[in-house]
N, C-alpha and C. Protein backbone atom coordinates (compact mmCIF):
# COMPACT_ATOMS: atom_id res chain seq x y z
N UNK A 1 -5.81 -40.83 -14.28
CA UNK A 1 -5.80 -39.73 -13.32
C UNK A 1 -4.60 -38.81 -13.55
N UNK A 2 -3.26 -39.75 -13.47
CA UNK A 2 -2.13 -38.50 -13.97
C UNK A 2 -2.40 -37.75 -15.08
N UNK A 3 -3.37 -38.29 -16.27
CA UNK A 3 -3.86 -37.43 -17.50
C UNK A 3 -4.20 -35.99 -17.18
N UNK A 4 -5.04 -36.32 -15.96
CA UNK A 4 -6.16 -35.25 -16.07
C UNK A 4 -4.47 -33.87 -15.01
N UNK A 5 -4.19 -34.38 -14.24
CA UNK A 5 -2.96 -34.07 -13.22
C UNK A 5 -2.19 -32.68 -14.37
N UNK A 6 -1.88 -33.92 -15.19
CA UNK A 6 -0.83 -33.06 -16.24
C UNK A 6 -1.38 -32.04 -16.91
N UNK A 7 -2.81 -32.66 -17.46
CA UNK A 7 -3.33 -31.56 -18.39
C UNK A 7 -3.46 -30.14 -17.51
N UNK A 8 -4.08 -29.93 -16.31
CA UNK A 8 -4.27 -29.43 -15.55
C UNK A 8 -3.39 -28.37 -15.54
N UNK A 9 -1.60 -29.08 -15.18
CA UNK A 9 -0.83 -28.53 -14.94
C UNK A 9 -0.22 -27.44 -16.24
N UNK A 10 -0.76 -27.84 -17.52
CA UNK A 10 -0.27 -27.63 -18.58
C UNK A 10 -0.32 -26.39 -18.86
N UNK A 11 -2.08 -26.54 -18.80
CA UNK A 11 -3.33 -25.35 -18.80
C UNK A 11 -2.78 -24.24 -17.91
N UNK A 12 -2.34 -24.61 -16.79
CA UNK A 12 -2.17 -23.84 -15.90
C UNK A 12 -0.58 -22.78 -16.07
N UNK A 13 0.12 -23.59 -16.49
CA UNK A 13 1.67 -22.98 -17.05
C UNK A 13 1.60 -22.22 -18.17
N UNK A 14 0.63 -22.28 -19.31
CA UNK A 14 0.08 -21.43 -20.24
C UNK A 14 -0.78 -20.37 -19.80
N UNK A 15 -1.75 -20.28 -18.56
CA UNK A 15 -3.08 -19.51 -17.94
C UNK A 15 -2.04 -18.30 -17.24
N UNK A 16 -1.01 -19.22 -16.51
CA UNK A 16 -0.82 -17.89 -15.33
C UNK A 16 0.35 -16.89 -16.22
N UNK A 17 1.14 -17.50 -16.82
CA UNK A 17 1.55 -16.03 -17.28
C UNK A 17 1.10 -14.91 -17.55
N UNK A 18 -0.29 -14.93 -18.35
CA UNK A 18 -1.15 -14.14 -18.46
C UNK A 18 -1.79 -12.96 -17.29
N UNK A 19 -1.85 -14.02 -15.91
CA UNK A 19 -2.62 -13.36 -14.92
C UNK A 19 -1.27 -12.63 -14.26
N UNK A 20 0.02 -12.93 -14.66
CA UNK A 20 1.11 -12.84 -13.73
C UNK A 20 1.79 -11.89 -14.12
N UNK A 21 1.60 -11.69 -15.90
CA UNK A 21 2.20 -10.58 -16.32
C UNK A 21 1.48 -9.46 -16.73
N UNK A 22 -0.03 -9.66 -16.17
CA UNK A 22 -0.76 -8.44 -16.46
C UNK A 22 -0.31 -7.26 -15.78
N UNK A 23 -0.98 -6.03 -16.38
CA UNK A 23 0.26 -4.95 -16.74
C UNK A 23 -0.18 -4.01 -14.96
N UNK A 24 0.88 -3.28 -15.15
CA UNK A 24 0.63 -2.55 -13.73
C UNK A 24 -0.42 -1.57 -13.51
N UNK A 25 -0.52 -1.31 -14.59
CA UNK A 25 -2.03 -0.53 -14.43
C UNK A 25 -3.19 -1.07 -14.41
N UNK A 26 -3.27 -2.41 -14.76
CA UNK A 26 -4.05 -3.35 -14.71
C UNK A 26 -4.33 -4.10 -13.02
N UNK A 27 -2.94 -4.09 -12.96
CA UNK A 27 -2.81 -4.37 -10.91
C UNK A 27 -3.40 -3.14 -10.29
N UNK A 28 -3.23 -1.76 -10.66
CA UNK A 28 -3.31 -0.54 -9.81
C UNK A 28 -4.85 -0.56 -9.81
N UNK A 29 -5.85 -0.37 -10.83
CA UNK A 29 -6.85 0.33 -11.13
C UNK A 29 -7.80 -0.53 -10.48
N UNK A 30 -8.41 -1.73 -10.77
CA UNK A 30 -9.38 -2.47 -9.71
C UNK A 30 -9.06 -2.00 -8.55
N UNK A 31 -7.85 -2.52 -8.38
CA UNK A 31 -8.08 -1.73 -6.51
C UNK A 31 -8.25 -0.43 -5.98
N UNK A 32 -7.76 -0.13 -6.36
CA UNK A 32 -8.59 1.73 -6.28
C UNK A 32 -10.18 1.47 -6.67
N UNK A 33 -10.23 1.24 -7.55
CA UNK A 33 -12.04 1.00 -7.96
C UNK A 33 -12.73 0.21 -6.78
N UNK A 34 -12.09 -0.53 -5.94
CA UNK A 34 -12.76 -1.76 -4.87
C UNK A 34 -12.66 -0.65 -3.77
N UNK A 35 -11.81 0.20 -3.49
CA UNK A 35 -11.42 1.11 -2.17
C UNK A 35 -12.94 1.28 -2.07
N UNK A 36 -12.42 2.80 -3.63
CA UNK A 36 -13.34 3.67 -3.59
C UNK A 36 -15.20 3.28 -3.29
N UNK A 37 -15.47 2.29 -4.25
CA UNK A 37 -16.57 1.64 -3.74
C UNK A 37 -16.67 1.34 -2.63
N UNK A 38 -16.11 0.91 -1.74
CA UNK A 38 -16.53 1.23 -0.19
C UNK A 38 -16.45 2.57 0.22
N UNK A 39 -15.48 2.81 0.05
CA UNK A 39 -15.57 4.69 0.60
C UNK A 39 -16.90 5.39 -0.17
N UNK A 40 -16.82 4.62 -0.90
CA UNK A 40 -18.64 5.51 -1.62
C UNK A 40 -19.86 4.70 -0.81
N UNK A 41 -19.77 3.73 -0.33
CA UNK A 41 -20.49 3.05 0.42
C UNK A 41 -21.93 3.56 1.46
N UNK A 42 -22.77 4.32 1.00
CA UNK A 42 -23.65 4.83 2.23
C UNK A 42 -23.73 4.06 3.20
N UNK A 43 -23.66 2.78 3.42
CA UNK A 43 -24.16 1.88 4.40
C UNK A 43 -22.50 1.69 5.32
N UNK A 44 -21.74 2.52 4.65
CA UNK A 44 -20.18 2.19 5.77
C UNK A 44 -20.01 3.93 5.98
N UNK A 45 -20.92 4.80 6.29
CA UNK A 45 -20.48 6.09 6.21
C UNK A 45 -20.50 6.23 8.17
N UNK A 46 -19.46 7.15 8.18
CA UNK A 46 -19.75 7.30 9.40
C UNK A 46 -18.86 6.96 10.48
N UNK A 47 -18.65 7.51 12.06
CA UNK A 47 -17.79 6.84 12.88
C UNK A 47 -18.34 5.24 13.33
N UNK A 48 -19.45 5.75 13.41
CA UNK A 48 -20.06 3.86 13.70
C UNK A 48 -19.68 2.79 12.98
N UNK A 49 -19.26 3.11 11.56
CA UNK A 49 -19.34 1.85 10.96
C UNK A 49 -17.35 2.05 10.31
N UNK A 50 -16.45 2.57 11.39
CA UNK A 50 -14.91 2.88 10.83
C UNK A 50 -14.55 1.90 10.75
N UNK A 51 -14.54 1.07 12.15
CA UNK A 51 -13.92 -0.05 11.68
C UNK A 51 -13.55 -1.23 10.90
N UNK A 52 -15.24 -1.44 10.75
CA UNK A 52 -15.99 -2.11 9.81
C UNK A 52 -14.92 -1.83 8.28
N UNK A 53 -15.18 -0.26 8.32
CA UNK A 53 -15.20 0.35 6.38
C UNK A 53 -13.49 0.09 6.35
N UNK A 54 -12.54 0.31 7.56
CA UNK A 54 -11.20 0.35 7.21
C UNK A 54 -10.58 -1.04 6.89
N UNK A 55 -10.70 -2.07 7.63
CA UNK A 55 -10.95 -3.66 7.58
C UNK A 55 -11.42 -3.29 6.35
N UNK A 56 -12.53 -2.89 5.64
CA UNK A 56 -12.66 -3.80 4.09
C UNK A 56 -11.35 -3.11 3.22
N UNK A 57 -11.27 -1.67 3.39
CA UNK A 57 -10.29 -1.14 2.75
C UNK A 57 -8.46 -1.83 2.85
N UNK A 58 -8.57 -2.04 4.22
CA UNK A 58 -7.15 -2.93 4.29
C UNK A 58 -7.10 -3.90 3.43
N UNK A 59 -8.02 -4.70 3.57
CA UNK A 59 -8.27 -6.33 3.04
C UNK A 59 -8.07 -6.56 1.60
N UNK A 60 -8.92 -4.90 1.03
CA UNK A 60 -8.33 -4.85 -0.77
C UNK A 60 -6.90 -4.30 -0.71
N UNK A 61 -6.27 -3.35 -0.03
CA UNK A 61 -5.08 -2.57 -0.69
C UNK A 61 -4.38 -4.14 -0.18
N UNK A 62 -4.61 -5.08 0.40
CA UNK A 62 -3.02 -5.73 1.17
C UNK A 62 -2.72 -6.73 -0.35
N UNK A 63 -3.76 -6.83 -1.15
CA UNK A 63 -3.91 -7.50 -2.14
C UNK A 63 -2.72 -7.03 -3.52
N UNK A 64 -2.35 -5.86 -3.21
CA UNK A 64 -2.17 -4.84 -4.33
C UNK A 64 -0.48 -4.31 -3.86
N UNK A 65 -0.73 -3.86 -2.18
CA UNK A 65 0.36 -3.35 -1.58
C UNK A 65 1.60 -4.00 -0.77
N UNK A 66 2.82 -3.93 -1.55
CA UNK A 66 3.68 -4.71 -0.31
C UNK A 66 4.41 -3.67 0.68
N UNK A 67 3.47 -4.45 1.83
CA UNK A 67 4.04 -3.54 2.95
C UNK A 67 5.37 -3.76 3.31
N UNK A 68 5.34 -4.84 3.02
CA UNK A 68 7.22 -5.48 3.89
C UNK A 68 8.04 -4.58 2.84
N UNK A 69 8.01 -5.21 1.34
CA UNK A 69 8.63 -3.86 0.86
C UNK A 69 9.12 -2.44 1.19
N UNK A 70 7.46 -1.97 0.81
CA UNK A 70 7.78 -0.63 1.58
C UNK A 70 8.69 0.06 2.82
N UNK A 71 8.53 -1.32 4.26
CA UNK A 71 9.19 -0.87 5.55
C UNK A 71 11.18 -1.34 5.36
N UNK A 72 11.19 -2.33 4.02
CA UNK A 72 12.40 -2.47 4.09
C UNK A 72 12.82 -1.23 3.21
N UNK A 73 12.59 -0.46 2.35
CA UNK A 73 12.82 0.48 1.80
C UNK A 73 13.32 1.99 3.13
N UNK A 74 12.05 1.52 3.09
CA UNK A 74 11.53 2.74 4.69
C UNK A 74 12.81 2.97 5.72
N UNK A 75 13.22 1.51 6.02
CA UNK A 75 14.54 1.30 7.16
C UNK A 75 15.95 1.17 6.51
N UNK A 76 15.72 1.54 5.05
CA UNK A 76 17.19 0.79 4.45
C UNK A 76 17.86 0.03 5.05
N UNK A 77 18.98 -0.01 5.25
CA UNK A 77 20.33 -0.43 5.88
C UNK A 77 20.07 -1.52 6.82
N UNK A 78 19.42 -0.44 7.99
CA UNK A 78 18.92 -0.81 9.22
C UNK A 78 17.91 -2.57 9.02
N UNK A 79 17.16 -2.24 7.83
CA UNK A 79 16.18 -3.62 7.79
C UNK A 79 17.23 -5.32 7.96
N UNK A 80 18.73 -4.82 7.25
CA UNK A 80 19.24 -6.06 7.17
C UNK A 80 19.93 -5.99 8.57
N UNK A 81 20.22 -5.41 9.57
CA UNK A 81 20.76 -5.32 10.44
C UNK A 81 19.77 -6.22 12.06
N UNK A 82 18.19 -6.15 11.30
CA UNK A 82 17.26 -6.67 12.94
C UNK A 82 16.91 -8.01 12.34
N UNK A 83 16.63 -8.31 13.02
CA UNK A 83 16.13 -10.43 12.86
C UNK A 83 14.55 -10.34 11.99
N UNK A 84 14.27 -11.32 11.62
CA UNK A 84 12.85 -11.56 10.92
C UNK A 84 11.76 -11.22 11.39
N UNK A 85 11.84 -11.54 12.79
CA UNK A 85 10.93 -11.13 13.64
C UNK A 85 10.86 -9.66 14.03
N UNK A 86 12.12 -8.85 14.05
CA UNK A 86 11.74 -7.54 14.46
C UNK A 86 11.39 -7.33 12.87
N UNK A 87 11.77 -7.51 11.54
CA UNK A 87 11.09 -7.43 10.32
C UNK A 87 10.02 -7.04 10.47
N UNK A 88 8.72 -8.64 10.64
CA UNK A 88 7.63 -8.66 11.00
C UNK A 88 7.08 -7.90 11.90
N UNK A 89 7.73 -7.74 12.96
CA UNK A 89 6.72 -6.63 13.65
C UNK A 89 7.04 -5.15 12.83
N UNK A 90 7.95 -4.63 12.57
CA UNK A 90 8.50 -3.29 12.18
C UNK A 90 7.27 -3.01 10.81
N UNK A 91 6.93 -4.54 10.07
CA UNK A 91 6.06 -4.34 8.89
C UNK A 91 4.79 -4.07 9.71
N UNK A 92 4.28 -4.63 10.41
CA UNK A 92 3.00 -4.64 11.14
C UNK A 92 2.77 -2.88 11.70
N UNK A 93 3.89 -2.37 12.34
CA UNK A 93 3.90 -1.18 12.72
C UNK A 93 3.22 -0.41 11.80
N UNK A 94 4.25 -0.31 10.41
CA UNK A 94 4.43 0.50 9.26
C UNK A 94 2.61 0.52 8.80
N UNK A 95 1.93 -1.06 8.80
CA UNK A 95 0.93 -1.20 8.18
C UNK A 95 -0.20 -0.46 8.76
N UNK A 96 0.08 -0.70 10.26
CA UNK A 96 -1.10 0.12 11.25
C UNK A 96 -1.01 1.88 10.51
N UNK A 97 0.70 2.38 10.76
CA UNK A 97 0.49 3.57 10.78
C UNK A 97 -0.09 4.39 9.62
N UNK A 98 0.61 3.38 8.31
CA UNK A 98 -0.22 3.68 6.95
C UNK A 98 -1.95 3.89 7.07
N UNK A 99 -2.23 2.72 7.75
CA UNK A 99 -4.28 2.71 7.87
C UNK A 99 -4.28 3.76 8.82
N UNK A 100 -3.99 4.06 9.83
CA UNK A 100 -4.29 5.15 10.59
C UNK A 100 -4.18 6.69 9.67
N UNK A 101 -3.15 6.98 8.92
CA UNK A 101 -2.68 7.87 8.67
C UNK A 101 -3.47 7.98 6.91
N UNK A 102 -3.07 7.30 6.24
CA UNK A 102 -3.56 7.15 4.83
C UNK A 102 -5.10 7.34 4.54
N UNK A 103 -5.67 6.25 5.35
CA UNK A 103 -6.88 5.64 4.98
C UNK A 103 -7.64 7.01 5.78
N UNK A 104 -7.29 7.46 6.72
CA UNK A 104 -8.16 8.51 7.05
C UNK A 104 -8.17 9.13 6.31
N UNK A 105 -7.05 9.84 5.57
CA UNK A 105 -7.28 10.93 4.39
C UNK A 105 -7.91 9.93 3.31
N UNK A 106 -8.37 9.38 2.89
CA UNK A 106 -9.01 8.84 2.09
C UNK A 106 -10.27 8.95 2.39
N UNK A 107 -10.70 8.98 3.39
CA UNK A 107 -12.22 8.42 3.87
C UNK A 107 -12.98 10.41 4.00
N UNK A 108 -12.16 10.65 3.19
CA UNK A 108 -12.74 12.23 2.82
C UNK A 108 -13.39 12.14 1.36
N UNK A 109 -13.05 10.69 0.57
CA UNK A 109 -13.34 11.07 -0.69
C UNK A 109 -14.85 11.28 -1.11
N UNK A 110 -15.02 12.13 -1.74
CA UNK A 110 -16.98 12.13 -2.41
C UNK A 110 -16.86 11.94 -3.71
N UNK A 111 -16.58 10.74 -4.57
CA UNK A 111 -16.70 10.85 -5.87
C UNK A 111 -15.64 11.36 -6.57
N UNK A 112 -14.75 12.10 -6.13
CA UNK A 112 -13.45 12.70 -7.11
C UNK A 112 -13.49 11.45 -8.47
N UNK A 113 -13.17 12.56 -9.36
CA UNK A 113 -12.66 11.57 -10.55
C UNK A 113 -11.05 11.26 -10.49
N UNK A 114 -10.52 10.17 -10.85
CA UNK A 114 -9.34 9.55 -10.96
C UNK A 114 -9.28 9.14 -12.37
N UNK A 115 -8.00 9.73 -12.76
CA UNK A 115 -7.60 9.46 -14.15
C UNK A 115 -6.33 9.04 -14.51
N UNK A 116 -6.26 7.98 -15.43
CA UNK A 116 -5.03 6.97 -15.42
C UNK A 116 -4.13 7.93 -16.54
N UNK A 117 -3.19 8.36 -16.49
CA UNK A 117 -2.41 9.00 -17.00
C UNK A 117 -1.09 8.69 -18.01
N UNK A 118 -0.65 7.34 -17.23
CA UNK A 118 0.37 6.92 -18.00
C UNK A 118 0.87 6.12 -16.94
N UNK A 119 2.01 5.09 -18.33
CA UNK A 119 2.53 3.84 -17.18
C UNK A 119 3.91 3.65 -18.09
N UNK A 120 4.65 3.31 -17.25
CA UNK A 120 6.64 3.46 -17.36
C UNK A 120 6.56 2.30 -16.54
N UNK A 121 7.40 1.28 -17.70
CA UNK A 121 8.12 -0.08 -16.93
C UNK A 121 9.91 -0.03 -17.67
N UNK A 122 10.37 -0.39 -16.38
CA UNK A 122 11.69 -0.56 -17.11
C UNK A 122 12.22 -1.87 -15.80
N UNK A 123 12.15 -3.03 -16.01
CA UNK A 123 12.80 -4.16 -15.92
C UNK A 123 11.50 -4.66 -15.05
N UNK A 124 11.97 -5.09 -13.82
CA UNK A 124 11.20 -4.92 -12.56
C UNK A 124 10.74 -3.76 -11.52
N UNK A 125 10.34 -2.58 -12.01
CA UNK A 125 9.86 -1.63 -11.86
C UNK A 125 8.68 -1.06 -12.77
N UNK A 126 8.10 -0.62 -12.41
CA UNK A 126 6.95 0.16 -12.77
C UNK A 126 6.31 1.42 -12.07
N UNK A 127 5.60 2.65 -12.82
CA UNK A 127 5.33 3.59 -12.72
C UNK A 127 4.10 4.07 -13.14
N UNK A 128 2.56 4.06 -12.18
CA UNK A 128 1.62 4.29 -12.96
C UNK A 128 1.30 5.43 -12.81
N UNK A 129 1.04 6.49 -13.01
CA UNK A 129 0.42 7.86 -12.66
C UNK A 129 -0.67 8.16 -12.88
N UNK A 130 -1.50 9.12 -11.88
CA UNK A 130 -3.13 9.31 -11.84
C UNK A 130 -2.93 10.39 -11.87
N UNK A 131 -4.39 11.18 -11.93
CA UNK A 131 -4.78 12.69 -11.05
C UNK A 131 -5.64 11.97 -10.62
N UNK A 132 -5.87 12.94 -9.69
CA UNK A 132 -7.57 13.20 -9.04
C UNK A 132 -7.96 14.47 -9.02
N UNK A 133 -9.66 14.78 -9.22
CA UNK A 133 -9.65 16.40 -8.99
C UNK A 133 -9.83 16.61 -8.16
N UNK A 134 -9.31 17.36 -7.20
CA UNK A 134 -9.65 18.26 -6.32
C UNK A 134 -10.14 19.40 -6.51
N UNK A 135 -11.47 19.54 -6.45
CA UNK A 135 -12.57 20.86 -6.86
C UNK A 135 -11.55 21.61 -7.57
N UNK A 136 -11.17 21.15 -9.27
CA UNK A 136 -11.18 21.58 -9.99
C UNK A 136 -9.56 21.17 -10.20
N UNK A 137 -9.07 21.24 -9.20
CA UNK A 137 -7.16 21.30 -9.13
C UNK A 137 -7.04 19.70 -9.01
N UNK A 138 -6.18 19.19 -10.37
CA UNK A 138 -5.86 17.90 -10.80
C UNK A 138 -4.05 17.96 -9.88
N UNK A 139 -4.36 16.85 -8.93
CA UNK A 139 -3.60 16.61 -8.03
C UNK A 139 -2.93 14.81 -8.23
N UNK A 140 -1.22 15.28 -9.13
CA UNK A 140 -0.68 13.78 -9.19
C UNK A 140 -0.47 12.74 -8.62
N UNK A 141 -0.76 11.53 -8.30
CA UNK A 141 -0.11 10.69 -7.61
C UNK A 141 0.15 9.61 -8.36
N UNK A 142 1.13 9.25 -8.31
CA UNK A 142 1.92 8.06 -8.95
C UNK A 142 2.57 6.60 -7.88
N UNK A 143 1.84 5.60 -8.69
CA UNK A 143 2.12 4.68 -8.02
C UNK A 143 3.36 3.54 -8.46
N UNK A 144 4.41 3.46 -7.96
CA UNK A 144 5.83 2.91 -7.50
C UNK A 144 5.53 1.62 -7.35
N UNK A 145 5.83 0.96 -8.59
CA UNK A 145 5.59 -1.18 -8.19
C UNK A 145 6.65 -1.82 -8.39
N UNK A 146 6.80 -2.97 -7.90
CA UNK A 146 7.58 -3.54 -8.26
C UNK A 146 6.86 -5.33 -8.50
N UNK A 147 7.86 -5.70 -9.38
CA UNK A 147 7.28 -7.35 -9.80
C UNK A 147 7.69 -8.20 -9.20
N UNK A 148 6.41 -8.53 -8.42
CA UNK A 148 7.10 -9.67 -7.92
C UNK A 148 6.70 -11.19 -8.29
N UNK A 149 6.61 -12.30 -7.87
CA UNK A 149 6.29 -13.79 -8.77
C UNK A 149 5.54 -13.78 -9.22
N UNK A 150 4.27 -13.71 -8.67
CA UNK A 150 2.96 -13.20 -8.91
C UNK A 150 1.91 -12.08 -9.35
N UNK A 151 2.17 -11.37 -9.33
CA UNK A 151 1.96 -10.26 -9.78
C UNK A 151 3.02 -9.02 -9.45
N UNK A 152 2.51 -7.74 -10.40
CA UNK A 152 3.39 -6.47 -10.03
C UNK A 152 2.37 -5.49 -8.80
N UNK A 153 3.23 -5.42 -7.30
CA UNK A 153 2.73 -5.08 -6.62
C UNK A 153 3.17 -3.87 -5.97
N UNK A 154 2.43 -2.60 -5.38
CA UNK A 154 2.67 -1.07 -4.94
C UNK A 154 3.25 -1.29 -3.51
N UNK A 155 4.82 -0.59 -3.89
CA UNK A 155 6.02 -0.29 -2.59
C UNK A 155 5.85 1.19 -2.23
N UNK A 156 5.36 1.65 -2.87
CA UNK A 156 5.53 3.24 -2.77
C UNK A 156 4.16 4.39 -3.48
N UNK A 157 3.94 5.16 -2.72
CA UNK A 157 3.29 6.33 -3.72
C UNK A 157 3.59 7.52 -3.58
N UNK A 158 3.87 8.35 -4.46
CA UNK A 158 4.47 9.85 -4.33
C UNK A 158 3.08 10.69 -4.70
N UNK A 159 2.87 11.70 -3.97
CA UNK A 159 1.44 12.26 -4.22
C UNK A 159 1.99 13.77 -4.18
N UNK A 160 1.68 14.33 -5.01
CA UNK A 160 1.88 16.01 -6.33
C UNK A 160 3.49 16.09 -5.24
N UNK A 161 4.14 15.14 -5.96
CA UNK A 161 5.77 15.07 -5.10
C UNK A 161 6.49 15.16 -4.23
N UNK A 162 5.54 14.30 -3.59
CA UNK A 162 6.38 13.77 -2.00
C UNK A 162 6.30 12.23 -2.20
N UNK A 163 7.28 11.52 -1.96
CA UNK A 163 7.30 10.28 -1.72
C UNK A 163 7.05 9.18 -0.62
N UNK A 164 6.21 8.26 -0.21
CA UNK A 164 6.13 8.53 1.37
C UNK A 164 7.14 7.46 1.51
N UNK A 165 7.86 7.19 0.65
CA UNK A 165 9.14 5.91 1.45
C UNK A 165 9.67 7.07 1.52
N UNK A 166 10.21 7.77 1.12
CA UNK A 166 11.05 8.79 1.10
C UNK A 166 10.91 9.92 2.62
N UNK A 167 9.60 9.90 2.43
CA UNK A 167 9.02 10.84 3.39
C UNK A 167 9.45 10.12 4.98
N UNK A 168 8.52 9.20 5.53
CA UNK A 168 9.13 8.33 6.73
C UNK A 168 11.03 7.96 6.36
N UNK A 169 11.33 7.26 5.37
CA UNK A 169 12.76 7.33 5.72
C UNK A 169 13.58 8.52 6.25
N UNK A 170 13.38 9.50 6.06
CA UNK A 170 14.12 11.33 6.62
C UNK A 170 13.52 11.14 7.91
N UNK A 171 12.18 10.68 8.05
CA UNK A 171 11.97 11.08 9.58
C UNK A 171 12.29 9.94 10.67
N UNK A 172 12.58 8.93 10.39
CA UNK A 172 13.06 7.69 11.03
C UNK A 172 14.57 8.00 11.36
N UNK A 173 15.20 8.51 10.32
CA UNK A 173 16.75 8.42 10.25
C UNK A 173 17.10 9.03 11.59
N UNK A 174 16.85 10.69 11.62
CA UNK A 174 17.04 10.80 13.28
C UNK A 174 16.54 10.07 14.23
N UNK A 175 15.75 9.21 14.03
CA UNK A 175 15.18 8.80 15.38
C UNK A 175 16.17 7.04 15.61
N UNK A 176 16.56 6.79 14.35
CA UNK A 176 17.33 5.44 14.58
C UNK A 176 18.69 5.60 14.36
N UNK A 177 19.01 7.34 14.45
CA UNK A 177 20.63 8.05 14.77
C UNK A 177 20.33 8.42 16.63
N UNK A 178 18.98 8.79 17.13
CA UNK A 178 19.74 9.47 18.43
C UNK A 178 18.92 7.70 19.44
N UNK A 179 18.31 7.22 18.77
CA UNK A 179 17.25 5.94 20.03
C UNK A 179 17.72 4.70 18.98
N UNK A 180 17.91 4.39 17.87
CA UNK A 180 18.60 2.87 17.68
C UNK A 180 17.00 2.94 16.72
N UNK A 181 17.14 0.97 16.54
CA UNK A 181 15.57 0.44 15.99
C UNK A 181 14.79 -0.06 17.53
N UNK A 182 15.50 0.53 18.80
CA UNK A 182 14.24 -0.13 19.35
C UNK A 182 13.71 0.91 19.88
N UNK A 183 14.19 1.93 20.06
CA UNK A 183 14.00 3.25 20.35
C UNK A 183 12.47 3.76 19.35
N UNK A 184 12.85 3.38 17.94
CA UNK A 184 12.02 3.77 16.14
C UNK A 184 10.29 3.04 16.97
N UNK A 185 10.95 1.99 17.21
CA UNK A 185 9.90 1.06 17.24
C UNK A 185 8.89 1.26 18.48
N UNK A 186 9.62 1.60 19.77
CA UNK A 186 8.50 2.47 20.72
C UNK A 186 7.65 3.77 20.20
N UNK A 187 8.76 4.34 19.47
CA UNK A 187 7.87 5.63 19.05
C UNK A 187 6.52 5.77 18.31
N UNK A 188 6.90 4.25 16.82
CA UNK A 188 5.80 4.03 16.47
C UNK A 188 4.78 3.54 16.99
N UNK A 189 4.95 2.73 18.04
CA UNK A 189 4.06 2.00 18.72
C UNK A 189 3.30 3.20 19.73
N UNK A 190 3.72 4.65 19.74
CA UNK A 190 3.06 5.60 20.53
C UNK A 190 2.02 6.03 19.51
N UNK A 191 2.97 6.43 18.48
CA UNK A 191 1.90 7.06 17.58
C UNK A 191 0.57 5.99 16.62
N UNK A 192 0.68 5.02 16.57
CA UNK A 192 -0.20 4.20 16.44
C UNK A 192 -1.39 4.16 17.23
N UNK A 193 -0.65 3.70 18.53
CA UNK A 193 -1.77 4.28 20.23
C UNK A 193 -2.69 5.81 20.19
N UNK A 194 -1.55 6.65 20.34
CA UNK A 194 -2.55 8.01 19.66
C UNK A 194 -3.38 8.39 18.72
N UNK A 195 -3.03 7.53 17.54
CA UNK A 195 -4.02 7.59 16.81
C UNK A 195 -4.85 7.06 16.35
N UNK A 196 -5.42 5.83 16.85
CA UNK A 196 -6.21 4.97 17.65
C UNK A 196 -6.90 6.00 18.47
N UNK A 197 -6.61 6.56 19.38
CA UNK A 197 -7.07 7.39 20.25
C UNK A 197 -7.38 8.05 19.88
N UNK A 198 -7.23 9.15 18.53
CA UNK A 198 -7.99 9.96 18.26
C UNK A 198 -9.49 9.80 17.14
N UNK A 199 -8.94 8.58 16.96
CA UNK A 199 -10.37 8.14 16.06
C UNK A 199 -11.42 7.56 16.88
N UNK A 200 -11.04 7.45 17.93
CA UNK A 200 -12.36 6.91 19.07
C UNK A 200 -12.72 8.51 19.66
N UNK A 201 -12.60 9.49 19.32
CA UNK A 201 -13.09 10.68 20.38
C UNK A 201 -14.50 11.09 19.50
């Protein structure tokens, strides 16, 4: 029995490097391909079936995307300053407001073509860049990874050059200069509520 134990283990110490160091464009592109196939989805079109279509869309990007990342980026400083638990919720926030905010502009797509452009690694970082067309106008977005044990996974995306860690960090900063992080954290928890609220009208 330990035979079979070891071999197992052997196989397996030779197998996963492979799956672990596959390349970042290799991490990026299925999942975009899994989105989009639901967003192309006739049978998820529609307000009736949002919840349904955003749940599948979460379920692939969480595979691909680190949110905690992202919100410790998002809060700099501030992230090492609150307990694990305000962590966890502050990531949970970040994740709602991303699906509220993101995934709606997504759920506009009809087919656009997406084209893999190029990929930049330098240590534990990586850089994949796309277009998409927009009736005719090829619009950049580049996706920001980093490696982690398991695979290389997306902290960031900058789209025709805006960054959105970048983007929420400028707009947080006043709000956790004049209200603190618990002050940040009601606010998000409004705008989450609202926009919730506006996808039910």
């Amino acid at each position: 029995m330990w035979m079979v134990v070891l071999t197992v283990s052997v196989l397996f110490f030779f197998i996963a490097p492979g799956v672990v160091l596959a390349g970042p464009t290799e991490q990026v592109k299925p999942t975009l391909e899994e989105v989009l196939a639901v967003l192309g989805d006739a049978g998820l079109k529609g307000d009736a079936h949002k919840d349904e279509r955003r749940t599948k869309v979460m379920s692939i990007i969480k595979k691909s995307f680190d949110f905690r990342e992202m919100s410790r980026r998002v809060l700099g400083k501030t992230w090492k300053e609150i307990s694990p638990a305000d962590q966890d919720h502050f990531t949970g926030l970040m994740t709602k407001l991303l699906e509220n905010v993101y995934i709606g502009k997504l759920e506009s797509y009809s087919g656009q073509q997406i084209d893999y452009v190029d990929e930049k690694i330098k240590k534990d970082k990586a850089l994949v860049s796309t277009t998409i067309d927009n009736n005719g106008q090829k619009i950049p977005i580049h996706y920001i990874l980093i490696k982690k044990t398991s695979q290389w996974m997306v902290y960031d995306i900058n789209i025709d050059g805006v960054s959105l860690v970048k983007n929420y960090r400028q707009q947080f900063k006043s709000v956790l200069k004049r209200a603190q992080f618990s002050g940040l954290v009601k606010e998000l928890e409004q705008m989450n509520k609202d926009l919730a609220g506006e996808g039910k009208k």
